[in-house]
N, C-alpha and C. Protein backbone atom coordinates (compact mmCIF):
# COMPACT_ATOMS: atom_id res chain seq x y z
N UNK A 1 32.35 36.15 0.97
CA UNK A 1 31.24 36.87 1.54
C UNK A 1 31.74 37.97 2.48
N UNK A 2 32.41 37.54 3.30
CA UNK A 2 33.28 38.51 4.56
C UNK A 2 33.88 39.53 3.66
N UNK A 3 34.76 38.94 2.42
CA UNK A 3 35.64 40.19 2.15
C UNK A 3 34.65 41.42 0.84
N UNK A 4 33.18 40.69 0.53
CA UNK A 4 32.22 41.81 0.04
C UNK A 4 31.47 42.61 0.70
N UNK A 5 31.46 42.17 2.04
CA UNK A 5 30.95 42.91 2.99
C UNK A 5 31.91 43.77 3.58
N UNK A 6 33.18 43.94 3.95
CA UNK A 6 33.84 44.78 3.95
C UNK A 6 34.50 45.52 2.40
N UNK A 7 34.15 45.24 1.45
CA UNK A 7 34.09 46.12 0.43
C UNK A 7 33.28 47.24 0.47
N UNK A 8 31.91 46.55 0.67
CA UNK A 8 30.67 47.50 0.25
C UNK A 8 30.75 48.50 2.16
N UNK A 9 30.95 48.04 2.97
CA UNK A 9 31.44 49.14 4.06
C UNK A 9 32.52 50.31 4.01
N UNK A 10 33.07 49.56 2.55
CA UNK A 10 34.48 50.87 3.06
C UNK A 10 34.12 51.65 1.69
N UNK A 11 33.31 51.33 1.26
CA UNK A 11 32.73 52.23 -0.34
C UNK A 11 31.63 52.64 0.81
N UNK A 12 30.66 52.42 1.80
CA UNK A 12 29.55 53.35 2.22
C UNK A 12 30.39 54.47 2.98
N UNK A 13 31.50 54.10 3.92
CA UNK A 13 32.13 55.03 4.55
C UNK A 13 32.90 56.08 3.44
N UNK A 14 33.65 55.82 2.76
CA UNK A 14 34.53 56.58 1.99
C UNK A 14 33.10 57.71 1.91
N UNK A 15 32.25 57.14 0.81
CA UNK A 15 31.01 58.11 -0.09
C UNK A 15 31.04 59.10 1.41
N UNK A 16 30.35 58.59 2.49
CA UNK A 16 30.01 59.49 3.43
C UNK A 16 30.80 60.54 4.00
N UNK A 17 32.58 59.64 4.26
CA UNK A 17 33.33 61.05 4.50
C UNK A 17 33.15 62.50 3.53
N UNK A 18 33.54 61.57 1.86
CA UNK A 18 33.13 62.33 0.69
C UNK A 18 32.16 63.77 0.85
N UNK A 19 31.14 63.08 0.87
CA UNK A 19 29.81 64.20 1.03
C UNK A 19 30.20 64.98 2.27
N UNK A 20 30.45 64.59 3.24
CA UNK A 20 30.36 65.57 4.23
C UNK A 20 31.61 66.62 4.79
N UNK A 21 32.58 66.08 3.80
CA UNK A 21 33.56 66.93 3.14
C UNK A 21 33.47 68.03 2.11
N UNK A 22 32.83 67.55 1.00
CA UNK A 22 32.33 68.70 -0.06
C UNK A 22 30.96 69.46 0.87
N UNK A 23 30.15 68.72 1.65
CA UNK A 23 29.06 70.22 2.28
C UNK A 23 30.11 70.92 3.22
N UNK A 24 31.26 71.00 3.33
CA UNK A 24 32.00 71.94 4.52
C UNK A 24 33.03 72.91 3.58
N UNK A 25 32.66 72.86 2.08
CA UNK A 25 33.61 73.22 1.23
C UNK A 25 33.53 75.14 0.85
N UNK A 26 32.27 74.83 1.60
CA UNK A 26 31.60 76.31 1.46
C UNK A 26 31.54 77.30 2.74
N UNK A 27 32.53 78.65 2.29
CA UNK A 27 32.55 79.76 3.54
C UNK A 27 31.54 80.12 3.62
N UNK A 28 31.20 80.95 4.70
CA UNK A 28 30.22 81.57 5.16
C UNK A 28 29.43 82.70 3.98
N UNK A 29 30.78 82.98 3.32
CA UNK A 29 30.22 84.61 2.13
C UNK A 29 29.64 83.68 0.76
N UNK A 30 30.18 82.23 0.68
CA UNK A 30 29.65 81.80 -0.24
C UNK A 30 28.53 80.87 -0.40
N UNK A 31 28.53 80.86 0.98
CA UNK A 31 26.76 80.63 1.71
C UNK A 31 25.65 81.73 1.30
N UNK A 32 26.26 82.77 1.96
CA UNK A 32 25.25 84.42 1.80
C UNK A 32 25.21 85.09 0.19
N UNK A 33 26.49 84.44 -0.57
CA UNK A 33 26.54 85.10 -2.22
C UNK A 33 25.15 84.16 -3.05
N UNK A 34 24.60 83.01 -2.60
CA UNK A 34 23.85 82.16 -2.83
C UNK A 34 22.39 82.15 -3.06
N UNK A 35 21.87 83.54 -2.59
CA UNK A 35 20.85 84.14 -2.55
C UNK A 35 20.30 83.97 -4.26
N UNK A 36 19.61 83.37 -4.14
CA UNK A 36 18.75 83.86 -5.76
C UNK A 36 18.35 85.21 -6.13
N UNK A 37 19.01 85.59 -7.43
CA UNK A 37 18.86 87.17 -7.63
C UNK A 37 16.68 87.24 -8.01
N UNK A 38 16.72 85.89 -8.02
CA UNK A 38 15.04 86.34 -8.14
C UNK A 38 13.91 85.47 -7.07
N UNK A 39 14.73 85.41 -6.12
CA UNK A 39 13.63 84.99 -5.12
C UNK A 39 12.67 85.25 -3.94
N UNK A 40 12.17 85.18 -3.45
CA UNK A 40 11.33 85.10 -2.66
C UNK A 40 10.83 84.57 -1.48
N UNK A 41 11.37 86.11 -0.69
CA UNK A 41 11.43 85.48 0.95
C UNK A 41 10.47 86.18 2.02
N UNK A 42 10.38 85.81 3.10
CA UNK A 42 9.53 86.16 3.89
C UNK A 42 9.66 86.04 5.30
N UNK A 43 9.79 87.12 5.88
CA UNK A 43 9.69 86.77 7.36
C UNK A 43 8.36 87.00 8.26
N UNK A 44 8.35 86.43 9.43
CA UNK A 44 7.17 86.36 10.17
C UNK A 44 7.49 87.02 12.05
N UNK A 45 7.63 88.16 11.66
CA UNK A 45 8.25 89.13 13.21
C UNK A 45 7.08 89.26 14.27
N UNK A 46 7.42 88.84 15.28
CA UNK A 46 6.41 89.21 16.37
C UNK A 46 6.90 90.12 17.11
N UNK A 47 8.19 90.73 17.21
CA UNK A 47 8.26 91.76 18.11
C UNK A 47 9.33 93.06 16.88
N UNK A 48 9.53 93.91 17.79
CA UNK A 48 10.39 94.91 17.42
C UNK A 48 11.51 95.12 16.92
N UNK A 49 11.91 94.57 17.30
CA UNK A 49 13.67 93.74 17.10
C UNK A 49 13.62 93.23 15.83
N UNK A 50 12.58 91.77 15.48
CA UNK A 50 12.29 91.16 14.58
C UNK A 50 12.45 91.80 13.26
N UNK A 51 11.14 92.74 13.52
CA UNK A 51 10.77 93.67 12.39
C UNK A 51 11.91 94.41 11.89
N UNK A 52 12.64 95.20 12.61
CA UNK A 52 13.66 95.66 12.20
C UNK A 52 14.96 95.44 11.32
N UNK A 53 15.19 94.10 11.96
CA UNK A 53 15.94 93.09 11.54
C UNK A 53 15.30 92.43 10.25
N UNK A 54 14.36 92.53 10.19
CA UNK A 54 13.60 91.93 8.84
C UNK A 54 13.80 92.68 7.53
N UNK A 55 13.31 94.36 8.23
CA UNK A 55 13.88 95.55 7.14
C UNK A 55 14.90 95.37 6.61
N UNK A 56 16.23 95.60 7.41
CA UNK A 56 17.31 95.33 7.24
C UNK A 56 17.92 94.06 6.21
N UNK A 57 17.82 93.02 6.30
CA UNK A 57 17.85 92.05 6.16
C UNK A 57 17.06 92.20 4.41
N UNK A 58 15.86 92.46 4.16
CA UNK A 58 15.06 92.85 3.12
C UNK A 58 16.16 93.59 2.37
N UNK A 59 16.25 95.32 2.28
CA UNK A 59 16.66 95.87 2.28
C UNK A 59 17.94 95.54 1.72
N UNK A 60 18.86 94.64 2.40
CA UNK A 60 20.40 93.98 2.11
C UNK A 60 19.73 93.26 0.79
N UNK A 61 19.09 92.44 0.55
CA UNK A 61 18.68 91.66 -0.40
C UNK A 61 18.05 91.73 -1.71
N UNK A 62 17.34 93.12 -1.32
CA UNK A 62 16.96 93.94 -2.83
C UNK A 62 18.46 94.86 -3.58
N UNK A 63 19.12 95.49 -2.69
CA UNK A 63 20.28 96.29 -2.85
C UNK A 63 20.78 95.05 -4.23
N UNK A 64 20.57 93.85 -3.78
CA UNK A 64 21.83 92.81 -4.80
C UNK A 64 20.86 92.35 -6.09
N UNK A 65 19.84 92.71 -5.74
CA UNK A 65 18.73 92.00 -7.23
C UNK A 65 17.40 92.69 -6.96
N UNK A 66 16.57 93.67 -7.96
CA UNK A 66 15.77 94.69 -7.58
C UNK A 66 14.73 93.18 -7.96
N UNK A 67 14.81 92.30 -8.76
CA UNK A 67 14.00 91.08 -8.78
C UNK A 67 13.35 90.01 -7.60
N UNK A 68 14.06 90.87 -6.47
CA UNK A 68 13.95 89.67 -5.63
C UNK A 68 12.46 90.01 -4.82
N UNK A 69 11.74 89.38 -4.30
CA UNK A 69 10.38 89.68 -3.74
C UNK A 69 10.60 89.39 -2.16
N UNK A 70 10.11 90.02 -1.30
CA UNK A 70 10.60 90.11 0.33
C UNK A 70 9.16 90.61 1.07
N UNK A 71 8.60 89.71 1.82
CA UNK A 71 7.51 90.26 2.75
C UNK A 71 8.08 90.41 3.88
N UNK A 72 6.97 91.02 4.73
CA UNK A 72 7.42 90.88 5.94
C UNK A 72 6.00 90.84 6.25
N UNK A 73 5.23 89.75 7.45
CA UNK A 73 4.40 89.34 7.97
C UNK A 73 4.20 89.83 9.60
N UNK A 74 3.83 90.74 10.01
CA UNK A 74 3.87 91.29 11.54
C UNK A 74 2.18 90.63 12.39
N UNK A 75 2.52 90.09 13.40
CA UNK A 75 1.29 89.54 14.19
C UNK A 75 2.08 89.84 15.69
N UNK A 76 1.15 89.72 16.66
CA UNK A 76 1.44 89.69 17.94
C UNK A 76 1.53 91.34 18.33
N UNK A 77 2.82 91.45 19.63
CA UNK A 77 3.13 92.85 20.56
C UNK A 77 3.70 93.78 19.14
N UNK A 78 4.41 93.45 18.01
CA UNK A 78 4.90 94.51 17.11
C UNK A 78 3.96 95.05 16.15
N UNK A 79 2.77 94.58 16.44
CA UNK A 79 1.75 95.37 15.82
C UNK A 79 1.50 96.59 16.66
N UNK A 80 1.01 96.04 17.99
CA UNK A 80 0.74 97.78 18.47
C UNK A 80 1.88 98.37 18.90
N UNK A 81 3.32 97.65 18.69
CA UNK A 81 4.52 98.99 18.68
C UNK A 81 4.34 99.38 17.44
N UNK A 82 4.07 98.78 16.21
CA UNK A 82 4.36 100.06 14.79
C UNK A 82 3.57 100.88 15.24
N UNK A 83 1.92 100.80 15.54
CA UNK A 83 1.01 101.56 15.52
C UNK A 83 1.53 102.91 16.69
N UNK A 84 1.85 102.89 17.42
CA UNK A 84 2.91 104.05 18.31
C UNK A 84 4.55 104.55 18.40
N UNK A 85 5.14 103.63 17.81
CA UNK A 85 6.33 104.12 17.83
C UNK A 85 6.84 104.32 16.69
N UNK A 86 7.21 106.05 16.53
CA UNK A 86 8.08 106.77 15.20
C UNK A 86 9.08 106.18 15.09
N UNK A 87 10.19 105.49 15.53
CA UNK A 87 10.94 104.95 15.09
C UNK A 87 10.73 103.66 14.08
N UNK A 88 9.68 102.87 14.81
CA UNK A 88 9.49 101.15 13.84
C UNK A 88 8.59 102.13 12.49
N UNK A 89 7.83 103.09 12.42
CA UNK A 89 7.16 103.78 11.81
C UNK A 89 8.24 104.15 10.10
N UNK A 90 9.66 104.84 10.74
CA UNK A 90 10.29 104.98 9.92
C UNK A 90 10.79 103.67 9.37
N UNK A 91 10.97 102.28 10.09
CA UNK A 91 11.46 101.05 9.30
C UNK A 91 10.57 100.81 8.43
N UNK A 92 9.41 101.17 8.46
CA UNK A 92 8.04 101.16 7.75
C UNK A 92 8.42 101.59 6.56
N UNK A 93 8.38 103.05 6.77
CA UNK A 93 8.83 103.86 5.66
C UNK A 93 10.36 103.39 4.79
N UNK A 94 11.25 103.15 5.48
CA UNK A 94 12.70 102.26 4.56
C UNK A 94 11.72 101.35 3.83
N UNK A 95 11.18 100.30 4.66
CA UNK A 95 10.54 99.22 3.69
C UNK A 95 9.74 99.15 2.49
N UNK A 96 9.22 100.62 2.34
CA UNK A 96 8.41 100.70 1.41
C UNK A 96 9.47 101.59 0.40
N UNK A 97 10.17 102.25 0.94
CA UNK A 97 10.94 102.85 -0.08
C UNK A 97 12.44 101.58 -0.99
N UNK A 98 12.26 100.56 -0.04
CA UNK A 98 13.48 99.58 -0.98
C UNK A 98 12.25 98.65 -1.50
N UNK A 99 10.89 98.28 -1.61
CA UNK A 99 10.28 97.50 -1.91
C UNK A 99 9.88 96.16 -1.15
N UNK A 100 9.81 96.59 -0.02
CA UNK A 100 9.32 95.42 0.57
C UNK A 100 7.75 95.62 1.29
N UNK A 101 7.41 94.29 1.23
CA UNK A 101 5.59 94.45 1.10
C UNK A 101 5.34 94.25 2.81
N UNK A 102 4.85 94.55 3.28
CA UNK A 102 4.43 94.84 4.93
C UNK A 102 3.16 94.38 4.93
N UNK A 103 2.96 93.09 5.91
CA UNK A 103 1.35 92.95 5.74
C UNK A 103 1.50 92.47 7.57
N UNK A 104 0.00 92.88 7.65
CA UNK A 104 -0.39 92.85 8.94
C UNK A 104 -1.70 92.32 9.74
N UNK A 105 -1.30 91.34 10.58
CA UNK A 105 -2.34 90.49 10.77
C UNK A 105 -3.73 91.71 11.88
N UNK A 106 -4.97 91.15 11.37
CA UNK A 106 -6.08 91.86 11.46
C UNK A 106 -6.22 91.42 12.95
N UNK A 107 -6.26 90.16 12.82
CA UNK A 107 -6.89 89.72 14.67
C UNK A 107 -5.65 89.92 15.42
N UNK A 108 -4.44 90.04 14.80
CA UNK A 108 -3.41 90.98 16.28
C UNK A 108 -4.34 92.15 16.66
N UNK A 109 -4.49 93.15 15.32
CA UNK A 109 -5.02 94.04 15.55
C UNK A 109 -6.03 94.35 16.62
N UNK A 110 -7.37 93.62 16.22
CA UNK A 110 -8.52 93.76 17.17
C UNK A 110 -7.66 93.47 18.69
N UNK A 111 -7.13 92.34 18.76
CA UNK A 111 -6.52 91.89 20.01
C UNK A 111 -5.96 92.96 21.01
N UNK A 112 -5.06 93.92 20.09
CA UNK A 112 -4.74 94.73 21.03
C UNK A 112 -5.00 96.29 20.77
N UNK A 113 -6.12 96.53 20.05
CA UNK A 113 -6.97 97.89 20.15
C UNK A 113 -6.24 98.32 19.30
N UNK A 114 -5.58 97.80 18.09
CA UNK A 114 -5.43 98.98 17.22
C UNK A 114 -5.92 99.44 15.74
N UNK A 115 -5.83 100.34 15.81
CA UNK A 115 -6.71 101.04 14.29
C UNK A 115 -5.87 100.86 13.20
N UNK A 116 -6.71 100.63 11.58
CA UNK A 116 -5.68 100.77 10.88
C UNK A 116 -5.27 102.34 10.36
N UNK A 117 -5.97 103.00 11.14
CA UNK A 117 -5.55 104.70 10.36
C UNK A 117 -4.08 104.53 11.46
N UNK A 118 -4.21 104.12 12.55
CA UNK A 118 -3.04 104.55 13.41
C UNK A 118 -1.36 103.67 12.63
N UNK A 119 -1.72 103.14 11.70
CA UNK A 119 -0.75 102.17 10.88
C UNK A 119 -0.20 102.90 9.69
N UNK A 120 0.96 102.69 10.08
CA UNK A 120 1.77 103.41 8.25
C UNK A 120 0.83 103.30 7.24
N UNK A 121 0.45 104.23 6.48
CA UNK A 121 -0.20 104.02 5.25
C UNK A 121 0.36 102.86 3.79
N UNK A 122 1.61 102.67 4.10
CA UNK A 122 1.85 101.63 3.62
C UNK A 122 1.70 99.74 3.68
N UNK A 123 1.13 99.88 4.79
CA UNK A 123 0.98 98.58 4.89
C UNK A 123 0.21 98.16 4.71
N UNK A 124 -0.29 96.74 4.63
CA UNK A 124 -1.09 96.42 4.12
C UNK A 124 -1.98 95.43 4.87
N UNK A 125 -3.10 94.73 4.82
CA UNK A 125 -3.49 93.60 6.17
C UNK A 125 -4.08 92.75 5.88
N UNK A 126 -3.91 91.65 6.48
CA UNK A 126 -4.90 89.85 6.06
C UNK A 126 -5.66 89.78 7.52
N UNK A 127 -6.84 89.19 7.57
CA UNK A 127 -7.31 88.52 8.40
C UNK A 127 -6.54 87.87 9.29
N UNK A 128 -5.79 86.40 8.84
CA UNK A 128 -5.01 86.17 9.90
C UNK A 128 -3.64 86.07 9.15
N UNK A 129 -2.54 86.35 9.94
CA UNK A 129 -1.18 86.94 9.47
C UNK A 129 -0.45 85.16 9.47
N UNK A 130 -0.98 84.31 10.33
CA UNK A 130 0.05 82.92 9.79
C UNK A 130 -0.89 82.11 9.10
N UNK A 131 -2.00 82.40 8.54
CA UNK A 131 -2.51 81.57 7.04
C UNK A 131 -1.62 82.59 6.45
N UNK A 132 -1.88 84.02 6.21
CA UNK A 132 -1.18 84.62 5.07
C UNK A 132 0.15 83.95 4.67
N UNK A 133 0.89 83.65 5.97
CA UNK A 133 2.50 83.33 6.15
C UNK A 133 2.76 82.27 5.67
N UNK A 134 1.92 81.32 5.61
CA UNK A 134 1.64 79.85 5.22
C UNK A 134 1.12 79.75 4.10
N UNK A 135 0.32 80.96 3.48
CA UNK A 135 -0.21 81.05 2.08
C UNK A 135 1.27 81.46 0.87
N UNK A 136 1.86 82.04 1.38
CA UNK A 136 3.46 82.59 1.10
C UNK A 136 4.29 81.26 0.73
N UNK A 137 4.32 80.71 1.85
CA UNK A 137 4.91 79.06 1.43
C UNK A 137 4.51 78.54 0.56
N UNK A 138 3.29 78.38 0.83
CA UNK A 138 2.82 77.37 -0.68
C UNK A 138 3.33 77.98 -2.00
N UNK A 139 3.29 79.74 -2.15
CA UNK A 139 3.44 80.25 -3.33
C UNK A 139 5.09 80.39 -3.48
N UNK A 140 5.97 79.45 -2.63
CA UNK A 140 7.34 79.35 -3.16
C UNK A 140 8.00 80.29 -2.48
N UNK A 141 7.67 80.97 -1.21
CA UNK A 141 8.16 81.75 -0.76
C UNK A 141 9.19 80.92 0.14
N UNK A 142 10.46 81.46 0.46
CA UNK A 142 11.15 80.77 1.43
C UNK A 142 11.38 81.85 2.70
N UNK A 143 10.65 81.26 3.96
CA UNK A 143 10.53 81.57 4.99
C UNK A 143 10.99 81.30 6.14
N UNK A 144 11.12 82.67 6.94
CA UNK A 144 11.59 82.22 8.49
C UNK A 144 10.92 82.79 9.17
N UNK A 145 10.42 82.58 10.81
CA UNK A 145 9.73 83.24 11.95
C UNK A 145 10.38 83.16 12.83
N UNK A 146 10.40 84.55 13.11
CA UNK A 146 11.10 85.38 14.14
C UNK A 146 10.22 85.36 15.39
């Protein structure tokens, strides 16, 4: 009995070193080469930074597969910075020129007085921006919030 119970312990330990040896087998580039050339991602930016970084990030990801689908979900203070600042204005404009879909929550909007004429003509808007974000998930989107 003693010596099957230290059998079946040194077969649970071995397996475990095992596995957690092969998940460390992978560099960092062959982490990031891993990207599905046809998938579907989404971020959820509340500020400036975010957004930018989202472009970017988008942008890197279509460059490797024109298949791949990329939102970007804006609610909160980076709504009324797109709506005034030419700079997030032009990330606007990158985003629509590599294919990425810009949607923008409506009740940020009302919240902080802004119009949609004052909004890139590219974007686009939901009622509320984390059902949309959460509607994304369900449809297989793989997501992060910023």
């Amino acid at each position: 009995m003693k010596r099957q119970f230290l059998i079946l312990a040194l077969i649970l330990i071995t397996s475990f070193t095992f596995s957690f040896v092969q998940a460390q087998e992978k560099t960092p580039v062959q982490i990031e080469n891993s990207i599905k050339k046809n998938g579907k991602y989404a971020f959820l930016a509340q500020s400036s930074r975010h957004f930018i970084a989202g472009v970017e990030t988008g942008e890197r990801f279509i460059i490797k597969s024109k298949k791949i689908k990329f939102e970007i979900v804006l609610a909160g203070p980076v709504v009324k910075d797109l709506s005034s600042d030419k700079e997030l204005k032009s990330y606007a404009d990158m985003a629509e020129k590599a294919g990425i879909k810009i949607v923008i929550c409506e009740n940020s909007m009302a919240h902080l007085g802004v119009e949609k004429s004052s909004l890139p003509m590219s974007v686009l808007t939901t009622t509320y921006g984390f059902t949309y974000f959460l509607g994304l998930q369900e449809n297989g989107f793989k997501t992060i919030q910023l």
